[in-house]
Protein backbone atom coordinates (compact mmCIF):
# COMPACT_ATOMS: atom_id res chain seq x y z
CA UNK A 1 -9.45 29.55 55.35
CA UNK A 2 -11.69 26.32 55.59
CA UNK A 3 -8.37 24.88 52.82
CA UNK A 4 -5.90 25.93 54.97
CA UNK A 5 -7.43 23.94 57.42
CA UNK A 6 -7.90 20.96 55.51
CA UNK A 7 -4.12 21.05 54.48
CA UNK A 8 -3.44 21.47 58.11
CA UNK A 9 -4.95 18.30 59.18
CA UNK A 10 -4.05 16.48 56.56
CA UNK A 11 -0.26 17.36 57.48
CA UNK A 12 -1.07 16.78 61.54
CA UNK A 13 -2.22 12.93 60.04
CA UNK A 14 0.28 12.24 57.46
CA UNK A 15 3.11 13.51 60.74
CA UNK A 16 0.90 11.02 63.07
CA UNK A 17 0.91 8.18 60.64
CA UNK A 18 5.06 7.97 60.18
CA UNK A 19 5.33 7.92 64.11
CA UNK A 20 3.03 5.02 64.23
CA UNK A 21 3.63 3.40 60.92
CA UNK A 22 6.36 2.32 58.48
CA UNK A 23 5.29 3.45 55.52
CA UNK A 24 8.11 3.05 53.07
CA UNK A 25 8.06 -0.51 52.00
CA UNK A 26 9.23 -0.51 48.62
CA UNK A 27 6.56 -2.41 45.81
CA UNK A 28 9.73 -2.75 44.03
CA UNK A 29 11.47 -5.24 47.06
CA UNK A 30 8.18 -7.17 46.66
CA UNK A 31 8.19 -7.18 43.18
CA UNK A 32 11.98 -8.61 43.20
CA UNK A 33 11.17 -11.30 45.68
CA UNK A 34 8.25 -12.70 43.96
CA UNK A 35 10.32 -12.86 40.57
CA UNK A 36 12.84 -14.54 43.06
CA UNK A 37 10.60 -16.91 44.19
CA UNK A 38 9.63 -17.81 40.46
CA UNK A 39 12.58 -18.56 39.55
CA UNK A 40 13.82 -20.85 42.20
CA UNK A 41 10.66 -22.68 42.10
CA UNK A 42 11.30 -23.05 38.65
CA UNK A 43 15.06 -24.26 38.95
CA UNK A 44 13.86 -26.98 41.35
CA UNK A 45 11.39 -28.19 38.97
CA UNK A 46 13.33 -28.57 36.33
CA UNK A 47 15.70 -30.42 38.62
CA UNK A 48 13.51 -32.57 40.61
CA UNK A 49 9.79 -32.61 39.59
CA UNK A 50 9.63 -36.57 39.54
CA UNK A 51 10.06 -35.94 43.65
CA UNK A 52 7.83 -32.55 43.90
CA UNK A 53 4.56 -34.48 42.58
CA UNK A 54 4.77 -37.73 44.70
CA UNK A 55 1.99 -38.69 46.82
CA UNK A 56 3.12 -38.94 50.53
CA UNK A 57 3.57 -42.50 50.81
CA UNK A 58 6.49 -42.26 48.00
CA UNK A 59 8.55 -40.55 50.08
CA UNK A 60 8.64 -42.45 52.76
CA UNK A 61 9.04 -46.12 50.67
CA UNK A 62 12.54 -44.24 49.47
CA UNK A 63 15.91 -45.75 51.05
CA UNK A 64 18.24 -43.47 52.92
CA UNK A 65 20.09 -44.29 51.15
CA UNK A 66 18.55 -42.81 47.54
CA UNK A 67 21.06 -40.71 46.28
CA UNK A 68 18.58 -38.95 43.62
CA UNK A 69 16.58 -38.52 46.98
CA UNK A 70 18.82 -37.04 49.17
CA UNK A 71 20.44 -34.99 46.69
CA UNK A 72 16.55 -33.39 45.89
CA UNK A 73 16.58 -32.56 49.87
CA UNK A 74 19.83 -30.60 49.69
CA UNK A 75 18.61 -28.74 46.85
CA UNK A 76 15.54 -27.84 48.77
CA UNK A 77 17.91 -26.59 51.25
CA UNK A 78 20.08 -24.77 49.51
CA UNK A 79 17.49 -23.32 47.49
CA UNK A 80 15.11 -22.02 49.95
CA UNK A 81 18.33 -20.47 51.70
CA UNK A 82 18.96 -18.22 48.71
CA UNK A 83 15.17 -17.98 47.93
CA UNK A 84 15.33 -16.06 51.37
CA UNK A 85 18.89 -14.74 51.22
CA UNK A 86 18.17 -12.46 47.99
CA UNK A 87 14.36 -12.01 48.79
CA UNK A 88 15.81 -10.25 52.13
CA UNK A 89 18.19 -8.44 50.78
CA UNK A 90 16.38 -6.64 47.61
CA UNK A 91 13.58 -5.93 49.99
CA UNK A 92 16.46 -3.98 53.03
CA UNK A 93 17.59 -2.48 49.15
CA UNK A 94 14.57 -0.74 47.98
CA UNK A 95 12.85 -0.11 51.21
CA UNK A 96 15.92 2.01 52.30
CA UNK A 97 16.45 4.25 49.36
CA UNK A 98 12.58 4.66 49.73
CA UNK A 99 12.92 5.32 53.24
CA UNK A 100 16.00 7.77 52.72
CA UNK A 101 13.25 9.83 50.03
CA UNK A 102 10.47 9.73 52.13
CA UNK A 103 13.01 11.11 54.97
CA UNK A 104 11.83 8.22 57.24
CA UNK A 105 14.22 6.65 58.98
CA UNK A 106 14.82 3.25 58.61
CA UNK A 107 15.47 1.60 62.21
CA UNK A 108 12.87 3.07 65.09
CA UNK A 109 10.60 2.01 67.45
CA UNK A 110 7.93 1.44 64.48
CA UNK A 111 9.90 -1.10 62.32
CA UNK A 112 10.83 -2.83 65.43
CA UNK A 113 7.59 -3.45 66.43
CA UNK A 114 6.58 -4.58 63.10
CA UNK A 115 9.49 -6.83 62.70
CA UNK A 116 8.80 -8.43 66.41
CA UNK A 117 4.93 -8.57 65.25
CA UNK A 118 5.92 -10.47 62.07
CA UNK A 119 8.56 -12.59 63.65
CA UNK A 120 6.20 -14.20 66.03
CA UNK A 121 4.13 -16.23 63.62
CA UNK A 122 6.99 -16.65 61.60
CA UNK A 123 9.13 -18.42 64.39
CA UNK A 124 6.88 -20.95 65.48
CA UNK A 125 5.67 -21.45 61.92
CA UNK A 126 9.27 -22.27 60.74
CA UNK A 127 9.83 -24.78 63.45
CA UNK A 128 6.64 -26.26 62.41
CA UNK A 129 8.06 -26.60 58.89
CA UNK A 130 11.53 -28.24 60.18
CA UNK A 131 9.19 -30.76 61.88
CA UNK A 132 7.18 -31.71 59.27
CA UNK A 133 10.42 -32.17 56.78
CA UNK A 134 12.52 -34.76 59.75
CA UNK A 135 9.15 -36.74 59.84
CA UNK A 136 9.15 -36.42 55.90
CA UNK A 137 5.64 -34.68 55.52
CA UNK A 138 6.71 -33.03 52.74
CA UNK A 139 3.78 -31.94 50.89
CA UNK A 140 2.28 -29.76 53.83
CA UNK A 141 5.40 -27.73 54.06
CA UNK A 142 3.57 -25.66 51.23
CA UNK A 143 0.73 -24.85 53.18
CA UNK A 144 1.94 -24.54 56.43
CA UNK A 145 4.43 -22.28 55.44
CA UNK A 146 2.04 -20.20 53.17
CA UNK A 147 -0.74 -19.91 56.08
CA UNK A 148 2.17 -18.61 58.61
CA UNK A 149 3.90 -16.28 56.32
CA UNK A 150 -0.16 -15.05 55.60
CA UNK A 151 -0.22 -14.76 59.53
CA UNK A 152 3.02 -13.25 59.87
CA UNK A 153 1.66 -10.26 57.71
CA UNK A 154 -1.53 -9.50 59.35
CA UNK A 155 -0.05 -9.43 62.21
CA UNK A 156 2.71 -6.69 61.44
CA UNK A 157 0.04 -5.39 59.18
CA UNK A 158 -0.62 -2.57 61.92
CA UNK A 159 2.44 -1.06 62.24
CA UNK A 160 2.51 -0.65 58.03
CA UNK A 161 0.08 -0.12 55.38
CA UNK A 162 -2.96 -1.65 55.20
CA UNK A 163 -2.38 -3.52 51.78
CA UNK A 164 -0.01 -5.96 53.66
CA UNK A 165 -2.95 -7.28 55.64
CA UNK A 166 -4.75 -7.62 52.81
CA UNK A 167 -1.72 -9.70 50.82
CA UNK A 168 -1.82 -11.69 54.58
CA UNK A 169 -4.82 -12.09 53.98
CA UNK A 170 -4.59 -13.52 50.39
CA UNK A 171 -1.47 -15.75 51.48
CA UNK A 172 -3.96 -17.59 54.43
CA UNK A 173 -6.50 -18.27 51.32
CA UNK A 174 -4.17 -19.67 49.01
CA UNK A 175 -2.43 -21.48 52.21
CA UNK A 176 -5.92 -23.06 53.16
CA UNK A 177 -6.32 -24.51 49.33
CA UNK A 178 -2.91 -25.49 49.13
CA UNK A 179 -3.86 -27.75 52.34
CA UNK A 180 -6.76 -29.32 50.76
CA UNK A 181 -5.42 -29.87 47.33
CA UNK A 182 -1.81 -30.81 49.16
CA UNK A 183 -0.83 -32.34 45.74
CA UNK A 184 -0.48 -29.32 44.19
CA UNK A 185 0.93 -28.05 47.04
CA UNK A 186 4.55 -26.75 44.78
CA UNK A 187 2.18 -24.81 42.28
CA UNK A 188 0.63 -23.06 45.34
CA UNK A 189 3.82 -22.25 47.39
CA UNK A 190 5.18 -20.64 43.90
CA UNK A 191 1.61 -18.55 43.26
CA UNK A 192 1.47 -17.75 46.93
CA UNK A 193 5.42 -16.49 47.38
CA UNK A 194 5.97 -15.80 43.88
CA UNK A 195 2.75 -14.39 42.08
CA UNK A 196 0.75 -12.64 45.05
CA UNK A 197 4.56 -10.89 45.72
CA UNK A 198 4.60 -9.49 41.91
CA UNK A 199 1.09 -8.40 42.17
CA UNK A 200 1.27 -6.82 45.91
CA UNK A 201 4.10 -5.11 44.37
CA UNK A 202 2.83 -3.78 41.17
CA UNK A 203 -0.16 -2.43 42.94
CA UNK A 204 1.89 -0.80 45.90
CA UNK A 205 4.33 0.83 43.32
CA UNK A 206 2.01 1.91 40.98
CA UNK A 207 -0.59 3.39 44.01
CA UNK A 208 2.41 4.88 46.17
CA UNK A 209 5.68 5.27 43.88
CA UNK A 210 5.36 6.25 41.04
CA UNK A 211 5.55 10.16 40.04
């Protein structure tokens, strides 16, 4: 009897906790991204790592005319975009065919609030970003963009599993060294977005996926 009752409010919670939380995040989508990362941190240095080591004052002593220079800015670009485009996309991938096994659906209330939630550190903390690269204040794009994301997540943490406060978390740590040490600011940004994502991942497949 006293089993049946434990089983019964352990089903009562786990009905309680989908209402209130998304819990179907994939640890493969964050796995993915974080490779994703890697590797276009990786293409850009290989491209451009006389310009991703500079000290501050080297960037703004170069013409407008630099070609190497300007080039090295639309790579950023056009890096970051895809950075995001296929981060995005492997993460709707995996979280849906989780979602469709875990018979949670994958637009409600919940993942609205948690996108809104996420999406209001985010905004300001991208704007920031675009600021800082027109006034060429390159090297604190790294951290400022680290400490948001890590703000982003704690604060959409709520309506998902706990782990993604503690990766938000993690992200505002690294974010705060990367600000100090701004000169490594490229090796941060690529531990931060890259590594933390393989190892949130790997610990939320192997705690929650895996049979």
């Amino acid at each position: 009897m006293e089993n049946e009752s434990l089983k019964t409010l352990k089903e009562i919670k786990s009905l309680m906790e989908k209402s209130t939380r998304f819990i179907s995040l994939s640890g493969i989508s964050g796995i993915s991204a974080g490779i994703v990362a890697l590797i276009g941190c990786f293409i850009l240095f290989l491209n451009y790592s006389e310009f991703i080591f500079a000290i501050p004052s080297y960037y703004k002593e170069i013409p407008e005319n630099d070609n190497r220079f300007n080039s090295f800015l639309l790579f950023i670009w056009v890096d970051a975009i895809l950075i995001l485009f296929f981060a995005i996309g492997s993460a709707i991938f995996f979280t849906t065919l989780r979602a469709k096994k875990n018979k949670q659906a994958i637009w409600d209330h919940t993942v609205k609030n948690l996108l809104i939630n996420m999406f209001i550190p985010l905004a300001p903390g991208g704007i920031f970003c675009l600021i800082l690269f027109f006034q060429h204040q390159f090297y604190l794009i790294p951290a400022v963009s680290i400490l948001f994301y890590g703000l982003a997540l704690i604060n959409a943490g709520k309506y998902t599993l706990n782990e993604i406060k503690y990766l938000g978390l993690s992200e505002i740590i690294v974010g705060l060294f990367a600000s100090i040490f701004w000169e490594y600011g490229f090796i941060f940004w690529a531990f931060g977005f890259g590594i933390m994502h393989i190892i949130y991942g790997s610990i939320m497949y192997f705690k929650y996926e895996k049979a």
